[in-house]
PDB file of N, CA and C in Angstrom:
ATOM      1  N   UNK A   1     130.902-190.369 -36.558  1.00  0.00           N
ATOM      2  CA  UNK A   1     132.061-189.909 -35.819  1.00  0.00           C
ATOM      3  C   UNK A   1     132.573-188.605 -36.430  1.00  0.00           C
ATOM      4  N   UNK A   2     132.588-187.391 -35.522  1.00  0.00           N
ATOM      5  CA  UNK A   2     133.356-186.592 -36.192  1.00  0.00           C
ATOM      6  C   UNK A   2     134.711-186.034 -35.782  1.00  0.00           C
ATOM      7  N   UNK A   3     135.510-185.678 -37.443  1.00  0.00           N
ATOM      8  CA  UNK A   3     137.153-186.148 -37.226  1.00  0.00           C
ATOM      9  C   UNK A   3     137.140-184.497 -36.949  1.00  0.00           C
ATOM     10  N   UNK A   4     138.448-184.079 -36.503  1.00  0.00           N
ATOM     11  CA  UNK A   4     138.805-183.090 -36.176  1.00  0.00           C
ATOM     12  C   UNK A   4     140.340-182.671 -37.062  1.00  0.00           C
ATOM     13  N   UNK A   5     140.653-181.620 -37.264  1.00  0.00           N
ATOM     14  CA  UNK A   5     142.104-181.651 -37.749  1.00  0.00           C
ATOM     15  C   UNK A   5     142.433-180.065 -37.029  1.00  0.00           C
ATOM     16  N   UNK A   6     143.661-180.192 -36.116  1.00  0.00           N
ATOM     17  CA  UNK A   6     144.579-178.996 -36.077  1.00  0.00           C
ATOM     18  C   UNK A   6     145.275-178.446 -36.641  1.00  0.00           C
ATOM     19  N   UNK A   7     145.415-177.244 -36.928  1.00  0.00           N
ATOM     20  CA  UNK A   7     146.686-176.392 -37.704  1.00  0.00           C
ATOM     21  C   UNK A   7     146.839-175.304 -36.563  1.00  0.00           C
ATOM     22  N   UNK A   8     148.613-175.717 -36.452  1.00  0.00           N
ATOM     23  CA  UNK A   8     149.076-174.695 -35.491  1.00  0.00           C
ATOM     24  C   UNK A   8     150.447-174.022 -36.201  1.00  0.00           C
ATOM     25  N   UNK A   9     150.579-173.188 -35.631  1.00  0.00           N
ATOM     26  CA  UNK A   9     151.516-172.241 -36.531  1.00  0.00           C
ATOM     27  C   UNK A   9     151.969-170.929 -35.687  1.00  0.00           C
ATOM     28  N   UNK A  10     153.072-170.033 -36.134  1.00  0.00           N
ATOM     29  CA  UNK A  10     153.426-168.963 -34.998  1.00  0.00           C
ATOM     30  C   UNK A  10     152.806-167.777 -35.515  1.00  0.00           C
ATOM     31  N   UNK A  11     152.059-167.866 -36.582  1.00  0.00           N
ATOM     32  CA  UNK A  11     151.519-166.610 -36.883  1.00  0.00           C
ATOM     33  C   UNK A  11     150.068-167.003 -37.928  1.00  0.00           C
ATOM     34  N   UNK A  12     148.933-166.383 -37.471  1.00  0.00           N
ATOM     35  CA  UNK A  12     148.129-166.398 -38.355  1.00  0.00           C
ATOM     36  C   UNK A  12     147.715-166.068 -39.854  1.00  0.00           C
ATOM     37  N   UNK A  13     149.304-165.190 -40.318  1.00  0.00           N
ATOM     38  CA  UNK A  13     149.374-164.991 -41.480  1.00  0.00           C
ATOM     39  C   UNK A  13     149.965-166.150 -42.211  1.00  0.00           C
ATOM     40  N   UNK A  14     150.884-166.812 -41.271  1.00  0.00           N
ATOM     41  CA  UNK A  14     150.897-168.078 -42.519  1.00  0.00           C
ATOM     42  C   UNK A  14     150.137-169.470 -42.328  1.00  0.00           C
ATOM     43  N   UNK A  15     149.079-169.532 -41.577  1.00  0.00           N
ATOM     44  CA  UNK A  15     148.172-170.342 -41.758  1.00  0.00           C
ATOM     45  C   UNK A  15     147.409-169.691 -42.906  1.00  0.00           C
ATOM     46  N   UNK A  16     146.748-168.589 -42.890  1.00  0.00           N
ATOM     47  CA  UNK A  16     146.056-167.717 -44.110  1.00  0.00           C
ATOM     48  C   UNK A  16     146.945-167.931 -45.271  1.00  0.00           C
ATOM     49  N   UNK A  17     148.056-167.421 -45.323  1.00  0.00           N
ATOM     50  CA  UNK A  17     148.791-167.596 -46.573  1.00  0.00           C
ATOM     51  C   UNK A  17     149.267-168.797 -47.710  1.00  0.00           C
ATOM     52  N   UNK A  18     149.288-169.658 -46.441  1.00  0.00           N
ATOM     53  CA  UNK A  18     150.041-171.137 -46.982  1.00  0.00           C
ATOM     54  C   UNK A  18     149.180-172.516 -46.809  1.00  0.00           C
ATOM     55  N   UNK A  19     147.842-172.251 -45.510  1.00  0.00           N
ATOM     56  CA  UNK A  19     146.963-173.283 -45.123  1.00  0.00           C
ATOM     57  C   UNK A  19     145.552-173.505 -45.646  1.00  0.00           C
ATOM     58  N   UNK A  20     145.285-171.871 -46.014  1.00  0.00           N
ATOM     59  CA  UNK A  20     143.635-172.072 -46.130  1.00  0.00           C
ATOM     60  C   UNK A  20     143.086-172.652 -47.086  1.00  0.00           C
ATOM     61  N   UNK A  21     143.905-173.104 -48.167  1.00  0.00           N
ATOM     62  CA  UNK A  21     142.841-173.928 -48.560  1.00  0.00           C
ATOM     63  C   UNK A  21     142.669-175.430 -48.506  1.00  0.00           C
ATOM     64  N   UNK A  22     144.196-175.986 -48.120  1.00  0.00           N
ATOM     65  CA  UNK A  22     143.403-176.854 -47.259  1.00  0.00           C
ATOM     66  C   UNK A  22     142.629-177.151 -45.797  1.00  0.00           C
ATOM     67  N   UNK A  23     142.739-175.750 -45.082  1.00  0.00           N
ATOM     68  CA  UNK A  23     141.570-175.897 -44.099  1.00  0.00           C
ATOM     69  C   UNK A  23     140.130-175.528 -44.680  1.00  0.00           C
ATOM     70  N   UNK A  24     139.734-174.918 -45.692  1.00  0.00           N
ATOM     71  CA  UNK A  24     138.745-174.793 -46.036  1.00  0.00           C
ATOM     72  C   UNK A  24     138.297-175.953 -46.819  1.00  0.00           C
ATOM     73  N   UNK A  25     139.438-177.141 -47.780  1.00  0.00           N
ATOM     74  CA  UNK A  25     138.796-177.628 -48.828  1.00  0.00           C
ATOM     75  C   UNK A  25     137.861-179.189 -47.208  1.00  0.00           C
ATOM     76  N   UNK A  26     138.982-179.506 -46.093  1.00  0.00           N
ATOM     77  CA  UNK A  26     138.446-180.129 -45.171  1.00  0.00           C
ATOM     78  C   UNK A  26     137.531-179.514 -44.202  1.00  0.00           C
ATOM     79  N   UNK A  27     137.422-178.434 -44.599  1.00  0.00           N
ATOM     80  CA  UNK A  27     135.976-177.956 -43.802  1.00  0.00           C
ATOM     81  C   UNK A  27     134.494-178.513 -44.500  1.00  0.00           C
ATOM     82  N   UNK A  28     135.200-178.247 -46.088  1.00  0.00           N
ATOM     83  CA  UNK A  28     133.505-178.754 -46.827  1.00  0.00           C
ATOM     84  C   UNK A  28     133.781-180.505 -46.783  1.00  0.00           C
ATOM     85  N   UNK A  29     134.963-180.999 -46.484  1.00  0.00           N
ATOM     86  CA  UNK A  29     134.313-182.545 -46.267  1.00  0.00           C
ATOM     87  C   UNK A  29     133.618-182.457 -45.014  1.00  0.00           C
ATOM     88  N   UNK A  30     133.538-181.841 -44.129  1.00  0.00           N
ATOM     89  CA  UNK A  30     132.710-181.841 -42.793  1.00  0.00           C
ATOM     90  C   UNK A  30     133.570-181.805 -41.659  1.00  0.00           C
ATOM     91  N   UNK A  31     135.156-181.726 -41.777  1.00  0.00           N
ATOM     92  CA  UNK A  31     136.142-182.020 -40.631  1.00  0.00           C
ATOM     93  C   UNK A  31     135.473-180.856 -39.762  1.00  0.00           C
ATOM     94  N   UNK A  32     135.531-180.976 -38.525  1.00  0.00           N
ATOM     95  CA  UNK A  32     135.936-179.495 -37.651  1.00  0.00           C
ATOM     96  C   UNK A  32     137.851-179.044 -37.947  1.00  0.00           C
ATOM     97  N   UNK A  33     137.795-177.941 -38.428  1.00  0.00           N
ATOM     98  CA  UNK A  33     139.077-177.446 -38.311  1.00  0.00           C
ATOM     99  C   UNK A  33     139.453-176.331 -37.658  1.00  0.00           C
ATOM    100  N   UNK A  34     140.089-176.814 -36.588  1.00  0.00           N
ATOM    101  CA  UNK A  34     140.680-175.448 -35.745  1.00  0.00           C
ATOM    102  C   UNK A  34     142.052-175.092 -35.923  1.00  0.00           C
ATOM    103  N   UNK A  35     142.103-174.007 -36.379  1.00  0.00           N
ATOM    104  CA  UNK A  35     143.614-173.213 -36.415  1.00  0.00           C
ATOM    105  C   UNK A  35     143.771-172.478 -35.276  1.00  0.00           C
ATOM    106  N   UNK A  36     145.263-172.970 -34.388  1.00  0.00           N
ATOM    107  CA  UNK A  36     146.077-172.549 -33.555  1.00  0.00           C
ATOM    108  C   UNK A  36     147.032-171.570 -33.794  1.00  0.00           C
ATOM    109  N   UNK A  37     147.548-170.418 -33.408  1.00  0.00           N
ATOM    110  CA  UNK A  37     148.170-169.078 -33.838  1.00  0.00           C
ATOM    111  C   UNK A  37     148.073-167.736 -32.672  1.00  0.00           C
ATOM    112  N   UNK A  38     149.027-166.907 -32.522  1.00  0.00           N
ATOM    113  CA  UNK A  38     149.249-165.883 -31.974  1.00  0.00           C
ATOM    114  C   UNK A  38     148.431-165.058 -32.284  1.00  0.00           C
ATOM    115  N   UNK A  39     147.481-164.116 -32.001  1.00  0.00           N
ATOM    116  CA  UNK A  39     146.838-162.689 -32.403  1.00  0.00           C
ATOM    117  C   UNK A  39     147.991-162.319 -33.794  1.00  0.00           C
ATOM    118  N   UNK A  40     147.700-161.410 -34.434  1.00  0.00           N
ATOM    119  CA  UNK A  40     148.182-160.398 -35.128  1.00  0.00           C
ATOM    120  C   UNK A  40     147.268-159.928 -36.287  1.00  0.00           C
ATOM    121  N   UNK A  41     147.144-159.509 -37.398  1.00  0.00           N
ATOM    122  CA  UNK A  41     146.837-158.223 -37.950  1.00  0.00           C
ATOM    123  C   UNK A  41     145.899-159.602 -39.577  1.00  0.00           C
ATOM    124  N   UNK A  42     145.943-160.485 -39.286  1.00  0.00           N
ATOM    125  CA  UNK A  42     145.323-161.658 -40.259  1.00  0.00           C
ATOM    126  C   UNK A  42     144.300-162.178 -39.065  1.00  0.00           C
ATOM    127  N   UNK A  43     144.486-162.400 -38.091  1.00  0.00           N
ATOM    128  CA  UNK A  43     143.450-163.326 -36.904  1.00  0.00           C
ATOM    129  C   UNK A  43     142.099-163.428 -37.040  1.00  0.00           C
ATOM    130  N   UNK A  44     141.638-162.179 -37.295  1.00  0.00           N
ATOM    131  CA  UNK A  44     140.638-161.919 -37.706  1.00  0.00           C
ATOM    132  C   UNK A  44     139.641-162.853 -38.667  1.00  0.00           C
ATOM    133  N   UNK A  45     140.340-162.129 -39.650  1.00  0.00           N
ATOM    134  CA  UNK A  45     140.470-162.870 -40.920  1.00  0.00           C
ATOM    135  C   UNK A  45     140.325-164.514 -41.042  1.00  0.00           C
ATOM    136  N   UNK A  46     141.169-165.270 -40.446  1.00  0.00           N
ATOM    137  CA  UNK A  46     141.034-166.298 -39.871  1.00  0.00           C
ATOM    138  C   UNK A  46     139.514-166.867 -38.997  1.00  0.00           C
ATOM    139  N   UNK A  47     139.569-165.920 -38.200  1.00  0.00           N
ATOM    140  CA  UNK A  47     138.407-166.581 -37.367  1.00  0.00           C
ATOM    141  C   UNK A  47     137.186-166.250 -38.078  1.00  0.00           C
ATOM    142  N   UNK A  48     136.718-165.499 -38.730  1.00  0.00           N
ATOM    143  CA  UNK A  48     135.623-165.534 -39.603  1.00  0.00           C
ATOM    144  C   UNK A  48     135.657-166.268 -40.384  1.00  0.00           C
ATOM    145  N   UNK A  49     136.693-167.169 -40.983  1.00  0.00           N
ATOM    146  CA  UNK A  49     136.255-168.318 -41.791  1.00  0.00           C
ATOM    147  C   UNK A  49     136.257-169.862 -41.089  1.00  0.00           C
ATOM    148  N   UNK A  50     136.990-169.848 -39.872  1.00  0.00           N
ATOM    149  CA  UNK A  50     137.424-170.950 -39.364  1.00  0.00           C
ATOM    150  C   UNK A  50     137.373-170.876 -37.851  1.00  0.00           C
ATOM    151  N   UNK A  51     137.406-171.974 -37.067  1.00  0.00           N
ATOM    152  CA  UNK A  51     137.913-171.822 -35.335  1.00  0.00           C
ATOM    153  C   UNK A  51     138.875-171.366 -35.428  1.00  0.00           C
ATOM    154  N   UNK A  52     139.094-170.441 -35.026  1.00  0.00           N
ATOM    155  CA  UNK A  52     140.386-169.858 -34.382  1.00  0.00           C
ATOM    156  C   UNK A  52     140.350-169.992 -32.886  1.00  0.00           C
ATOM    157  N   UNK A  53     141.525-170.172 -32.378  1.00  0.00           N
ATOM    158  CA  UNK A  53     141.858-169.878 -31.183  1.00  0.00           C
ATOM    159  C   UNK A  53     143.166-169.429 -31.071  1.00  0.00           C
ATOM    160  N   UNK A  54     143.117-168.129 -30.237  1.00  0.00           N
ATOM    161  CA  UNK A  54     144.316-167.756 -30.383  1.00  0.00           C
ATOM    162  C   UNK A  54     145.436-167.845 -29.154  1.00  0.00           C
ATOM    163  N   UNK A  55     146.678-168.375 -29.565  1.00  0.00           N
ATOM    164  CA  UNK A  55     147.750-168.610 -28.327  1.00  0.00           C
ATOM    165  C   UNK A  55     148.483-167.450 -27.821  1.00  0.00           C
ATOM    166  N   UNK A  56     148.814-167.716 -26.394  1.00  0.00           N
ATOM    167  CA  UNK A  56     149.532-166.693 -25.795  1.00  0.00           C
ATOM    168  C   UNK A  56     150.818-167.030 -25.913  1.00  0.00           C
ATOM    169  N   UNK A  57     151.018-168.041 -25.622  1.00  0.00           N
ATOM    170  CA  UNK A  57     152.585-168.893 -25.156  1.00  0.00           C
ATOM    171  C   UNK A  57     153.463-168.918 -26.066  1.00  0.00           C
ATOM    172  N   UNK A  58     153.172-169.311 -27.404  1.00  0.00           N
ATOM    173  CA  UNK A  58     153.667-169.520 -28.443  1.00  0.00           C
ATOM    174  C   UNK A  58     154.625-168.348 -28.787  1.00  0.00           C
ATOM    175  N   UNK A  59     155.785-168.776 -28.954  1.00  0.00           N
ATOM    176  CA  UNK A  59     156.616-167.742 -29.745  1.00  0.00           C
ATOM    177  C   UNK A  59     157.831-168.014 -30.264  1.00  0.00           C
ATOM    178  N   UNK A  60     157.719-167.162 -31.340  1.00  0.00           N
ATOM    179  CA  UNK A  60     158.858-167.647 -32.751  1.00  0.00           C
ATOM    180  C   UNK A  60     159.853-167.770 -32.222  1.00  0.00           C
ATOM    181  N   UNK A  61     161.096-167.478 -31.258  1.00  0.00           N
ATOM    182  CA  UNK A  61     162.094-167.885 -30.950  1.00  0.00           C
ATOM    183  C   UNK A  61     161.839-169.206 -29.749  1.00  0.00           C
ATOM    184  N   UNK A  62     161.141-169.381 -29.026  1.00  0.00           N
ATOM    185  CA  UNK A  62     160.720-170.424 -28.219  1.00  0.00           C
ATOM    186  C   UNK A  62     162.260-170.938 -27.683  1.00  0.00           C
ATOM    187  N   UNK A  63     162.328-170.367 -26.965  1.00  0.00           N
ATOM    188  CA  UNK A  63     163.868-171.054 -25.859  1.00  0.00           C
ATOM    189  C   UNK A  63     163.886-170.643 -24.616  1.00  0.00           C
ATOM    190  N   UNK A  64     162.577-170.577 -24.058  1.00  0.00           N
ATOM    191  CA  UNK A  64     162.232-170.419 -22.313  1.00  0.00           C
ATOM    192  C   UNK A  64     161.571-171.551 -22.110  1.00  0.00           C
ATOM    193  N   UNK A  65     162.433-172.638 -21.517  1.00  0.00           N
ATOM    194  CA  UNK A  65     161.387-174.077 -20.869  1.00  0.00           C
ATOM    195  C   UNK A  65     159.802-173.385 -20.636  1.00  0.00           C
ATOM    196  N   UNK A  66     159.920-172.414 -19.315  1.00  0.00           N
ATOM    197  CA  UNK A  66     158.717-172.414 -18.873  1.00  0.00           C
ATOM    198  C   UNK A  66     157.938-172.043 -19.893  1.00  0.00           C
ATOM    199  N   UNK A  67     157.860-171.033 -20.745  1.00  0.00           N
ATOM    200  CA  UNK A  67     157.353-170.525 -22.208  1.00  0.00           C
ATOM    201  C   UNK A  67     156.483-171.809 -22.531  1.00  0.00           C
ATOM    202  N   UNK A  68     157.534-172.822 -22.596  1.00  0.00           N
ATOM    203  CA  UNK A  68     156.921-173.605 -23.381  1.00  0.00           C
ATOM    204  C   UNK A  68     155.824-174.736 -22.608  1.00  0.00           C
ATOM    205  N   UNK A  69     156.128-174.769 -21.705  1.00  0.00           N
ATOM    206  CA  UNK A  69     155.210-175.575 -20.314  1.00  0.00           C
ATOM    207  C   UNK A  69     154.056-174.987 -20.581  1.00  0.00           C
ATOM    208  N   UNK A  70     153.972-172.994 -20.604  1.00  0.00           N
ATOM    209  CA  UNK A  70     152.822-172.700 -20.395  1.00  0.00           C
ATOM    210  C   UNK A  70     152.014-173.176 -21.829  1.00  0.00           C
ATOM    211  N   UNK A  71     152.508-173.296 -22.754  1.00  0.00           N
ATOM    212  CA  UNK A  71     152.220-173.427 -24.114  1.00  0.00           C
ATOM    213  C   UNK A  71     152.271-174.675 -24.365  1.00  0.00           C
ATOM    214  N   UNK A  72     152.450-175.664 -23.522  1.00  0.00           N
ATOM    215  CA  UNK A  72     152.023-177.130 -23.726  1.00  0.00           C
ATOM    216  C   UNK A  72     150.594-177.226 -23.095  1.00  0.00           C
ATOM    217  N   UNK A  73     150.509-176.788 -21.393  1.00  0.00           N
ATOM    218  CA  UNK A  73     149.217-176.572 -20.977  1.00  0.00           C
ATOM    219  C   UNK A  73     148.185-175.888 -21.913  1.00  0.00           C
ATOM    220  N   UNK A  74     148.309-174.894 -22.377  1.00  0.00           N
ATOM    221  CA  UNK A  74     147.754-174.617 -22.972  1.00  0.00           C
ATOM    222  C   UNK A  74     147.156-175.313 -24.325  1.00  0.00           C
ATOM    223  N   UNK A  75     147.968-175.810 -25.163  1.00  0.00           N
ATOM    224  CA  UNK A  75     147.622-176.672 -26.083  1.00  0.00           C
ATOM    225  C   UNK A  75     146.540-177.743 -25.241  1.00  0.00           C
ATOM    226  N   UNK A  76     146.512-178.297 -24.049  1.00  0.00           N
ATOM    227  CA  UNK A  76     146.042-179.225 -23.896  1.00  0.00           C
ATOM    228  C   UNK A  76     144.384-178.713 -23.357  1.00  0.00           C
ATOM    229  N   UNK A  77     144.267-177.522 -22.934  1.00  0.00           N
ATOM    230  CA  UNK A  77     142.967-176.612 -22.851  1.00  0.00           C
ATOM    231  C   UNK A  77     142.195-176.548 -24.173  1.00  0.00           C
TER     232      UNK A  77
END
């Protein structure tokens, strides 16, 4: 069976900053790990070591219902 683990976050610099090593130390147990995050200027960075996928919807102040509808659908893609 293989397990999966998400990391989602509003910016790909602090998954890089504050996550990677435990997405990397559960990458070498064999997890799939996909990190969830906005584009910006780390993404990169990110996706060469890990799944990245990057969100549109997501955003640091988040106080538009629909915002967040689209960014629930989305999570579920």
């Amino acid at each position: 069976m293989n397990k999966a683990v998400v990391f989602s976050s509003n910016s790909s610099f602090s998954l890089w900053n504050f996550r990677l090593e435990i997405m990397e130390a559960l990458k070498k147990r064999e997890f799939k790990v996909i990190a969830l995050a906005p584009k910006d200027k780390t993404s990169e960075k990110l996706a060469r070591r890990l799944f990245f996928v990057p969100l549109r919807y997501l955003s640091r102040k988040g106080k538009n219902p629909l915002q967040e509808l689209w960014l629930l659908a989305e999570y579920f893609q």
